[in-house]
Protein backbone atom coordinates (compact mmCIF):
# COMPACT_ATOMS: atom_id res chain seq x y z
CA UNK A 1 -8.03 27.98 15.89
CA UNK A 2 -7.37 27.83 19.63
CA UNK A 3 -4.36 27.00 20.92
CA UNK A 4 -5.98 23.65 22.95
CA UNK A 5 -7.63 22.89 20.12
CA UNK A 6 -4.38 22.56 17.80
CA UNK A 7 -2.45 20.23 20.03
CA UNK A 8 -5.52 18.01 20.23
CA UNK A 9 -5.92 17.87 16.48
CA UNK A 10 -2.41 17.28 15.99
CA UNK A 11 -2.00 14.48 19.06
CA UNK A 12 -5.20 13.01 17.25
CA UNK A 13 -3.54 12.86 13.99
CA UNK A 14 -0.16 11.72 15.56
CA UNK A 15 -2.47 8.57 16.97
CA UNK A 16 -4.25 7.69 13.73
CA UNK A 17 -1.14 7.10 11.86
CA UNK A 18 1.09 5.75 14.71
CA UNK A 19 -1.95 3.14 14.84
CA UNK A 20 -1.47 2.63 11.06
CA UNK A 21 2.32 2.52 10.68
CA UNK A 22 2.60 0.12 13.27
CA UNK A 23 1.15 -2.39 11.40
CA UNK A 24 0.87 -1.81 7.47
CA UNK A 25 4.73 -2.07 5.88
CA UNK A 26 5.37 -5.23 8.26
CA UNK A 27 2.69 -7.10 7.65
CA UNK A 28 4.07 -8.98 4.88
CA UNK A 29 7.07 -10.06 6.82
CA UNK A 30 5.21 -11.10 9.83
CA UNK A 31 2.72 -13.06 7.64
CA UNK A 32 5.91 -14.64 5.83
CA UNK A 33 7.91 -15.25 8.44
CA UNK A 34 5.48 -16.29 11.61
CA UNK A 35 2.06 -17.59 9.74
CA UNK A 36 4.16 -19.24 6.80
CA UNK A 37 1.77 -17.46 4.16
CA UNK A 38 2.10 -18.00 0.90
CA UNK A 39 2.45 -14.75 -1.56
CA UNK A 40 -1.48 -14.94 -2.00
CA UNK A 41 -2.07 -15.26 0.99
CA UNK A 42 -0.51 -11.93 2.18
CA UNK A 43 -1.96 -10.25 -1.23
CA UNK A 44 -5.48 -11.00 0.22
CA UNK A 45 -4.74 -9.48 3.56
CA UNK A 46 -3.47 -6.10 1.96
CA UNK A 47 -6.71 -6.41 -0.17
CA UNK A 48 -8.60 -6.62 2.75
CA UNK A 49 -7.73 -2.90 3.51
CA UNK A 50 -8.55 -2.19 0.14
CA UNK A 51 -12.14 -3.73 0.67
CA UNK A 52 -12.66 -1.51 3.56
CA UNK A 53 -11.47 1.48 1.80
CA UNK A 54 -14.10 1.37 -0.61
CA UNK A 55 -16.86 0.72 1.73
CA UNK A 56 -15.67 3.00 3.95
CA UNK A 57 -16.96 5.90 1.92
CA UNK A 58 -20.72 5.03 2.42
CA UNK A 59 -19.95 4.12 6.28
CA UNK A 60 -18.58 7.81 6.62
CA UNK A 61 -21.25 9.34 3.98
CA UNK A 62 -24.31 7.50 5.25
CA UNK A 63 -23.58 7.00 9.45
CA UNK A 64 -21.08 9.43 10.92
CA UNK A 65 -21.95 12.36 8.60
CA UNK A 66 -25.51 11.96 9.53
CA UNK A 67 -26.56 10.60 12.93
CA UNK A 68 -23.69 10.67 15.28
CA UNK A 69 -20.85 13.17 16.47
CA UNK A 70 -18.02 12.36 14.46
CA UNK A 71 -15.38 12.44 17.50
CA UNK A 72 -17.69 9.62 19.09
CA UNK A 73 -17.61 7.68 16.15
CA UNK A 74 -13.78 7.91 16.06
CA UNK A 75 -13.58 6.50 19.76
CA UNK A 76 -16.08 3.45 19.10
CA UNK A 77 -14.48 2.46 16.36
CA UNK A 78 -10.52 2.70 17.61
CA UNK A 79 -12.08 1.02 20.94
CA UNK A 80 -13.78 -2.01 18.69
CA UNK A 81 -10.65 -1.97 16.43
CA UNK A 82 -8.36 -2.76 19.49
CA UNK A 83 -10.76 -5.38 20.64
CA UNK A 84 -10.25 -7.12 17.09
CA UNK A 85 -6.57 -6.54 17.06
CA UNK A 86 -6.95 -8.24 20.52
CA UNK A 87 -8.01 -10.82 19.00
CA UNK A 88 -5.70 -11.12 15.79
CA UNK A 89 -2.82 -11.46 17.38
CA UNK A 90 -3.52 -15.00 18.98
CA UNK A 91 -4.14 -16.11 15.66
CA UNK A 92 -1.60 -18.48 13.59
CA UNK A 93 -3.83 -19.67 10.60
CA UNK A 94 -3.27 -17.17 7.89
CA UNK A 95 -6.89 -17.99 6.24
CA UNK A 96 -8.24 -17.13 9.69
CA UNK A 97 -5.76 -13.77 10.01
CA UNK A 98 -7.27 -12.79 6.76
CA UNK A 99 -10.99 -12.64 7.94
CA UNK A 100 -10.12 -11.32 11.33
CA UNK A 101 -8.01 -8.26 9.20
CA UNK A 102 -10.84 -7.63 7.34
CA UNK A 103 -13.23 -7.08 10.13
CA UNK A 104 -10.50 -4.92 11.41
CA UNK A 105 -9.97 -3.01 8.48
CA UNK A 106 -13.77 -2.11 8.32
CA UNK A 107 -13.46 -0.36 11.23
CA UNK A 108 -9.88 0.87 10.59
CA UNK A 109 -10.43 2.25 7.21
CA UNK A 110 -13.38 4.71 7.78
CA UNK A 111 -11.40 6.73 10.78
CA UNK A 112 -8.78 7.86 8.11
CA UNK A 113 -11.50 10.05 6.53
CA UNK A 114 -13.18 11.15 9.90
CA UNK A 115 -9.96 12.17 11.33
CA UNK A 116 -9.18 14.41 8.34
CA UNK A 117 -13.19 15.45 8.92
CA UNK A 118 -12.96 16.47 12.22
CA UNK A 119 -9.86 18.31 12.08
CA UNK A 120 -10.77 20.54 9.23
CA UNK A 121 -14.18 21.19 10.76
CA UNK A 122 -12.60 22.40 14.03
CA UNK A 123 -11.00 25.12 11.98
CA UNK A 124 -11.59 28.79 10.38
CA UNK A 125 -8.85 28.29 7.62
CA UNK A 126 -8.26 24.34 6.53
CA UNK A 127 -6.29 25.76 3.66
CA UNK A 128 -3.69 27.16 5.56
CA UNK A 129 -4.12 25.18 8.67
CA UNK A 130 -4.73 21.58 7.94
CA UNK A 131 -1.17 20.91 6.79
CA UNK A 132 0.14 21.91 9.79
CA UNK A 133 -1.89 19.15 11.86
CA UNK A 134 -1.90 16.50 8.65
CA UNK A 135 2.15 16.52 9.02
CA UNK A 136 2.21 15.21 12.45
CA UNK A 137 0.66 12.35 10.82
CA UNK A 138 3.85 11.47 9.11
CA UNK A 139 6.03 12.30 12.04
CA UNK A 140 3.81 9.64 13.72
CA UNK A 141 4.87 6.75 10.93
CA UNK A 142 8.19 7.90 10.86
CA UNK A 143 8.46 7.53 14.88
CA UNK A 144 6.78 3.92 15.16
CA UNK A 145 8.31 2.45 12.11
CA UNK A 146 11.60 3.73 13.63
CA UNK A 147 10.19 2.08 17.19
CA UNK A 148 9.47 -1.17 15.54
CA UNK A 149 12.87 -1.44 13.82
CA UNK A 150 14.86 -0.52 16.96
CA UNK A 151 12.91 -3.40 18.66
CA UNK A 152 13.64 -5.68 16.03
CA UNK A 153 10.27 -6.59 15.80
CA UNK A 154 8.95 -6.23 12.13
CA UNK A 155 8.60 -9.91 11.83
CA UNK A 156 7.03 -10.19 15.38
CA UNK A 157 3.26 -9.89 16.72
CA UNK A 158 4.55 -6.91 18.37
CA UNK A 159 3.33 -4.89 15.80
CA UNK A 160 -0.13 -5.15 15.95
CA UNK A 161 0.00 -5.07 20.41
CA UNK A 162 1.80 -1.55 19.40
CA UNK A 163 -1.40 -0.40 17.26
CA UNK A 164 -3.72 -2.27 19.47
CA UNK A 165 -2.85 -0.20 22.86
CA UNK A 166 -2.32 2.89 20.15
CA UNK A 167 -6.03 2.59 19.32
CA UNK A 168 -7.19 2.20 23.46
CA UNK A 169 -5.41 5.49 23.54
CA UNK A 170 -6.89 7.22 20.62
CA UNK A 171 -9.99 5.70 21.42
CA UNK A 172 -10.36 7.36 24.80
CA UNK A 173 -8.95 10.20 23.98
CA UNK A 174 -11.60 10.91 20.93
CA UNK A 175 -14.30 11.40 23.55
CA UNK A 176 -12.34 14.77 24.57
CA UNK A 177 -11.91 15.64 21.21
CA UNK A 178 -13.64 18.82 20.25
CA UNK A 179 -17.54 18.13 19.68
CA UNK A 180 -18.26 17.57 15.62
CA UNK A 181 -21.82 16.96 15.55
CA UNK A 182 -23.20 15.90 11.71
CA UNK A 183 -23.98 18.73 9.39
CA UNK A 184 -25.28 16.31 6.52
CA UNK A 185 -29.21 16.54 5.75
CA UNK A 186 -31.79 14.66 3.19
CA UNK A 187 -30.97 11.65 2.18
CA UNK A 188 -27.25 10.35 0.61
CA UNK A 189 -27.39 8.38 -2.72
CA UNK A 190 -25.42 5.69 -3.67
CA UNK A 191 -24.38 7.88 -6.84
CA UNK A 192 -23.42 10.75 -4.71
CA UNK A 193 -21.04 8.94 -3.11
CA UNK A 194 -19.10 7.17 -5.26
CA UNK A 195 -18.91 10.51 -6.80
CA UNK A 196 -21.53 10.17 -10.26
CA UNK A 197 -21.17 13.73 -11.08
CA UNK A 198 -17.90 14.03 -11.50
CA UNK A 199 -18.29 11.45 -14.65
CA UNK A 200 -18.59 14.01 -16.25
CA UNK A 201 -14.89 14.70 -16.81
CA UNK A 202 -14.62 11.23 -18.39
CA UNK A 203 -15.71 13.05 -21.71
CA UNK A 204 -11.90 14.89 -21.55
CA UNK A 205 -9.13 12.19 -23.23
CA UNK A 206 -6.42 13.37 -21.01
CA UNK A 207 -8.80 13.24 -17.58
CA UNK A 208 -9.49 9.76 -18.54
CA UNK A 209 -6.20 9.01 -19.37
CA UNK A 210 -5.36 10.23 -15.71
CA UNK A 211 -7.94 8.80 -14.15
CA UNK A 212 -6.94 4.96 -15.18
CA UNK A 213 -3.32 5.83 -15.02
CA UNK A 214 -4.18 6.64 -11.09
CA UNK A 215 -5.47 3.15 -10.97
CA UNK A 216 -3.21 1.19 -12.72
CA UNK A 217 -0.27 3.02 -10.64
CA UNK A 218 -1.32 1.87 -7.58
CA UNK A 219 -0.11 -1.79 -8.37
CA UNK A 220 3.73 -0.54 -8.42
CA UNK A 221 2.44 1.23 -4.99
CA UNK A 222 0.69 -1.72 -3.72
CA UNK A 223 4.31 -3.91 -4.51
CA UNK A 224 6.17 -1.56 -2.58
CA UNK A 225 4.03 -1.47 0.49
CA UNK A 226 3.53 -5.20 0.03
CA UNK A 227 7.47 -6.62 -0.90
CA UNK A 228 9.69 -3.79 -0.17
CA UNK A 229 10.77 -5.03 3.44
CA UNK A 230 11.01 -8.47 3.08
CA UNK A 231 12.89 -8.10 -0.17
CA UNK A 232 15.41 -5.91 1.83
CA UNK A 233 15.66 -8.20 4.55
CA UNK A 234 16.14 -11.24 2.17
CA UNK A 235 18.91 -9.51 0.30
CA UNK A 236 20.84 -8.52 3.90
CA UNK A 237 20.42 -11.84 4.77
CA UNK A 238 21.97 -13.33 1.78
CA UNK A 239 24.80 -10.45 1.61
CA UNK A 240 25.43 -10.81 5.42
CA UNK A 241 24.01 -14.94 6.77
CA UNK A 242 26.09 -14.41 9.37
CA UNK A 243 25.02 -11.40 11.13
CA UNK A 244 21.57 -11.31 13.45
CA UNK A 245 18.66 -10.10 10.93
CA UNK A 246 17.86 -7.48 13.90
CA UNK A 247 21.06 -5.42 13.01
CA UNK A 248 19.79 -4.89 9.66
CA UNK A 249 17.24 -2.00 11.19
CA UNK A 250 15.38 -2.40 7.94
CA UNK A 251 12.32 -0.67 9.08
CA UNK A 252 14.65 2.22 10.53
CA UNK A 253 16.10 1.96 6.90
CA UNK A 254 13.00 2.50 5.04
CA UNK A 255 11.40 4.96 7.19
CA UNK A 256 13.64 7.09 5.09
CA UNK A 257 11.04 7.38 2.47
CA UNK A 258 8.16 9.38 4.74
CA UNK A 259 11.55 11.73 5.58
CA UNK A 260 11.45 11.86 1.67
CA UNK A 261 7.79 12.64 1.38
CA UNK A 262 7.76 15.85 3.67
CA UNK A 263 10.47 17.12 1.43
CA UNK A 264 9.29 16.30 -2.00
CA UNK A 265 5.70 17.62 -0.89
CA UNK A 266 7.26 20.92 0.44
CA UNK A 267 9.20 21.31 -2.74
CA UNK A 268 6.18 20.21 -4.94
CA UNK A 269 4.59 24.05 -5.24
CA UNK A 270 7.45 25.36 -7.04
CA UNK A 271 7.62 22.32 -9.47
CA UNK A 272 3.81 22.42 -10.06
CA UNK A 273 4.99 25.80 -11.03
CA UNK A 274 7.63 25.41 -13.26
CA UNK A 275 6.86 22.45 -15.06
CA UNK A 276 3.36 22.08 -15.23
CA UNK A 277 1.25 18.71 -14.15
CA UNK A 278 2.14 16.96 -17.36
CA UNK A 279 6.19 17.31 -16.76
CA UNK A 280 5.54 16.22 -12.93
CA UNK A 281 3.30 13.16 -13.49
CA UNK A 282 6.48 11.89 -15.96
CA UNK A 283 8.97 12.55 -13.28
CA UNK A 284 7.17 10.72 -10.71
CA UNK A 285 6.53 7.95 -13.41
CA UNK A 286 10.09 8.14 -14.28
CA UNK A 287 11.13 8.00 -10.53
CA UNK A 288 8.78 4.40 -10.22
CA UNK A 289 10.66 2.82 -12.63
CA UNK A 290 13.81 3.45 -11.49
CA UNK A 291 13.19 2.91 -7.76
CA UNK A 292 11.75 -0.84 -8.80
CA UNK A 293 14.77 -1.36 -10.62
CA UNK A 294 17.42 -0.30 -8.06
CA UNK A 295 15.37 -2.19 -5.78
CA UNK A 296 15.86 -5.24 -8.70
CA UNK A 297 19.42 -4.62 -9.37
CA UNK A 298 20.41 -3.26 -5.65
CA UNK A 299 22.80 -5.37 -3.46
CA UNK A 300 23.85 -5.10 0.18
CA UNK A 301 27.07 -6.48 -0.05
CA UNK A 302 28.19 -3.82 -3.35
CA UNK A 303 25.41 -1.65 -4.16
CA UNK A 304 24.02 -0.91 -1.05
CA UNK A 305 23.22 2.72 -2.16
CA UNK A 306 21.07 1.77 -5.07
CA UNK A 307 18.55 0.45 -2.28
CA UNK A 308 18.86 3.57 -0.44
CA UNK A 309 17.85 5.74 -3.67
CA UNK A 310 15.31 3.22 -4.39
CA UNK A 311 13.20 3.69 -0.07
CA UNK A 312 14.49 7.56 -0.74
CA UNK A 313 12.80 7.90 -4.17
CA UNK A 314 9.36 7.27 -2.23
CA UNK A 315 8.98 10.86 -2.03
CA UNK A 316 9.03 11.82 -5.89
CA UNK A 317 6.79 8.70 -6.47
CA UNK A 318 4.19 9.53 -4.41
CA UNK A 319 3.94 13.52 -4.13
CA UNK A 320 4.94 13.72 -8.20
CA UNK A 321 2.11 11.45 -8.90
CA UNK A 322 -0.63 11.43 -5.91
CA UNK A 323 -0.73 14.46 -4.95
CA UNK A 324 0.16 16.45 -7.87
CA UNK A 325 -2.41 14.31 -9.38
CA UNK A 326 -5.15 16.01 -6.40
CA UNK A 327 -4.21 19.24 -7.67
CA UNK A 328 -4.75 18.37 -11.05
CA UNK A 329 -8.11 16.69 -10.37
CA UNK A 330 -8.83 20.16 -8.47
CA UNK A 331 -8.49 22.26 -11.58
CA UNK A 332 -10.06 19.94 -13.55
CA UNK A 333 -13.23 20.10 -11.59
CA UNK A 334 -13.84 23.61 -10.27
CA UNK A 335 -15.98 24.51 -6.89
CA UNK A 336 -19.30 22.50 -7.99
CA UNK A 337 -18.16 18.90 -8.19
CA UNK A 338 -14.49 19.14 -6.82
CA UNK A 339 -15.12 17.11 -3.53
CA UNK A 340 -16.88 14.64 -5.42
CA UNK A 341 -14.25 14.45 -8.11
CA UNK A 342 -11.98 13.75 -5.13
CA UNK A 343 -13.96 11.16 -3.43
CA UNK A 344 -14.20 9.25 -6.99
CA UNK A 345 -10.33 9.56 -7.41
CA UNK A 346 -9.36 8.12 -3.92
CA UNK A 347 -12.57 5.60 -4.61
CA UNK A 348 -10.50 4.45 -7.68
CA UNK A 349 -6.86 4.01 -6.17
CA UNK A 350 -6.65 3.48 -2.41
CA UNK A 351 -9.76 1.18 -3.02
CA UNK A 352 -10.27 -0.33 -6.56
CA UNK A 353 -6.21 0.11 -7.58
CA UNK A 354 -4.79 -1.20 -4.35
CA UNK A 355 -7.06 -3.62 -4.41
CA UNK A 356 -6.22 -5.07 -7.64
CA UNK A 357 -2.71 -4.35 -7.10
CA UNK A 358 -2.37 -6.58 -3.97
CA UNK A 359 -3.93 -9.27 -5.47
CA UNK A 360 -1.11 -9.15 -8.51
CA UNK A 361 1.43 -8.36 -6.09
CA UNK A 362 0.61 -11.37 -3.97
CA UNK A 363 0.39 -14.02 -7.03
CA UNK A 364 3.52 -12.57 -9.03
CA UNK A 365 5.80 -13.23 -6.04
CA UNK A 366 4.55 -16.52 -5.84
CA UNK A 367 5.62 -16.84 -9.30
CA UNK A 368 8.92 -16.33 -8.88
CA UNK A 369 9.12 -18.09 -5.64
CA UNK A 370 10.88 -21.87 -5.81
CA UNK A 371 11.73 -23.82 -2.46
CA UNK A 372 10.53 -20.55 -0.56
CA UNK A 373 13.41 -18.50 -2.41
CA UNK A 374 12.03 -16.11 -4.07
CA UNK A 375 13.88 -14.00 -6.85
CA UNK A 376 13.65 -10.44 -6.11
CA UNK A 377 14.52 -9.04 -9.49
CA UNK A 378 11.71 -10.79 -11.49
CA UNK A 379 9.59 -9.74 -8.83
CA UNK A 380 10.28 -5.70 -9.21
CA UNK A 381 10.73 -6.25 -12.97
CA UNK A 382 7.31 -6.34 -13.12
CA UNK A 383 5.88 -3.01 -11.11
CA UNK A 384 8.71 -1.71 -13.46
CA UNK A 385 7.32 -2.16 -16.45
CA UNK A 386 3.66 -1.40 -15.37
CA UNK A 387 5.23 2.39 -14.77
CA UNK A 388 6.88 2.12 -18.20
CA UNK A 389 3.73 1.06 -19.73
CA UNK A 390 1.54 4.11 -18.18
CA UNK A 391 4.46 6.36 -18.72
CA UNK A 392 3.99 5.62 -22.89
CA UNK A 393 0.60 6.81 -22.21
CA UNK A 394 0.89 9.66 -20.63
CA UNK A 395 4.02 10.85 -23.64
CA UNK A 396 1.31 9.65 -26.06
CA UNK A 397 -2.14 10.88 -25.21
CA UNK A 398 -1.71 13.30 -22.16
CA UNK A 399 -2.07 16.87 -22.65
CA UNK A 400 -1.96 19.74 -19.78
CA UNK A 401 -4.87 22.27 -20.67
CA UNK A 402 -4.99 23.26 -17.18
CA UNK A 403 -2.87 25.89 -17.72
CA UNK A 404 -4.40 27.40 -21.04
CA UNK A 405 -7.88 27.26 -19.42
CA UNK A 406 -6.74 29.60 -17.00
């Protein structure tokens, strides 16, 4: 890969998720805190990317893949994106912020894929080179999370004018991109998409097992993305009422789990390894239920540390589970139906799980919310024992034949 063309794959990539991590952890506190929303009523607007996630898919597989050169379609839709963000962020209904996030999501949610799309078709060796660019993706969150939380402005419209002039940027800056015309012919089915022929794994106990483990996961992941920082900044401001809730840096503070991601992921080869996918999937199971319960039990004032371990645990959670689970689903499906066994798995959690686990996230802290105090150990309690539950399962009924059909 040329030289020109790696830093523009990697400033793309930087872009994308600077757009996205300007946004996505505060919106929950902004929501709570500005729009006076109610629990549900920030579930629904995490849903909302959820919705978009799963038609995003057939935007991608039926439009961009087809008609258009993917680097064009990446600049319309961060251009229409900002125009919607425009747009959002003179809104104080949340009702009305919900539709207006949902419009933005749709054009939000397909660019994750065509970024990923683009860079790996701009290369001789994705295997070996697509990690390199796909990191400066997480240097990107870690950099504007870090930017919001020095600004003190993770309860503030500020977040979404940060990933509105992000996307103006990325958006004119797609057009130089290199050119990725489509390379998809004959027509795309609906069952090709949502990945049909990869069902057939279903007929293998511990696949299946996997497979609605994956989904039922992502409502611990969809509480963390969803409660985490306003649950820390409730508990500083309780520990410490009379210190300014901008010196608590929470974003700054929590930022710490993408710094635990790059780790965990570089460290995840060896493990995969060593212990085999069935031994990794319990760790990172293991890890969820005891971040959500140091997040529970944690205190500012005395136990400060347990809500450190719980933001640095992010990186065993996810790697452990996500993406050891990708590898798994890899060997599991071999070279004829492994992209669609992929598409079906991502189908499943960043679109059917999330989306099931905002809603539950949003109605369980309105649960245990009285006279807008809500109490933060019920809350995590529950993501808790969701963990526990699939992590029975998995001791139960999950067997790694991975390695013995090798």
């Amino acid at each position: 890969m040329k030289s020109i063309t790696n830093i523009q794959l990697s400033l793309m990539m930087f872009m994308q998720f600077f757009v996205w991590g300007a946004w996505y952890g505060q919106m929950s506190k902004y929501m709570t805190d500005q729009l006076h929303a109610t629990g549900d009523q920030v579930g629904s607007a995490y849903a909302a990317f959820s919705i978009a996630m799963i038609v995003a898919p057939f935007f991608v597989g039926m439009l961009a893949d087809r008609f258009f050169q993917a680097q064009k379609v990446l600049g319309v839709l961060n251009l229409l994106g900002a125009a919607i963000l425009f747009v959002l962020i003179n809104i104080t209904n949340p009702d009305t912020f919900y539709w207006v996030m949902l419009l933005y999501c749709l054009t939000f949610a397909p660019t994750i894929a065509l970024t990923s799309s683009i860079s790996m078709r701009n290369m001789k060796n994705p295997e070996k080179e697509f990690p390199a660019i796909r990191v400066f993706g997480t240097i990107a969150w870690i950099a504007v999370v870090n930017l919001v939380g020095f600004m003190g402005a993770g309860d503030k419209v500020t977040i979404f004018q940060i990933s509105m002039i992000s996307s103006v940027i990325l958006g004119f800056l797609s057009f130089f991109l290199p050119k990725t015309p489509p390379t998809a012919t004959g027509p795309s089915s609906f069952s090709q998409i949502i990945g049909k022929d990869a069902f057939v794994l279903f007929k293998d106990r511990s696949f299946l097992i996997f497979f609605f483990s994956s989904v039922l996961i992502c409502i611990p992941l969809s509480f963390y993305y969803t409660w985490a920082n306003p649950s820390l900044t409730d508990g500083y401001k309780v520990a410490f009422p009379n210190l300014d809730p901008t010196t608590f840096k929470i974003e700054n503070k929590m930022s710490l789990g993408q710094v635990s991601e790059v780790l965990f992921m570089l460290m995840l080869p060896l493990a995969y390894a060593r212990l085999g996918v069935k031994k990794i999937l319990i760790v990172g199971l293991l890890a969820w239920i005891i971040r959500f319960a140091f997040f529970g039990y944690g205190n500012p004032a005395n136990s400060e540390w347990m809500l450190y371990a719980a933001i640095l645990l992010h990186g065993v959670c996810y790697d452990f589970f996500f993406v050891s689970g990708m590898i798994y689903t890899d060997a599991k499906a071999g070279e004829r139906i492994k992209s669609q066994a992929q598409g079906l798995i991502s189908l499943a959690t960043y679109g059917l799980g999330m989306l099931i686990g905002s809603i539950v996230a949003g109605k369980v802290k309105d649960q245990y919310t009285v006279n807008e105090v809500t109490n933060w150990l019920n809350v995590w309690l529950v993501p808790a024992g969701i963990a526990a539950v699939i992590l029975v399962l998995f001791l139960l009924f999950f067997k790694d034949n991975t390695r013995t059909a090798k």
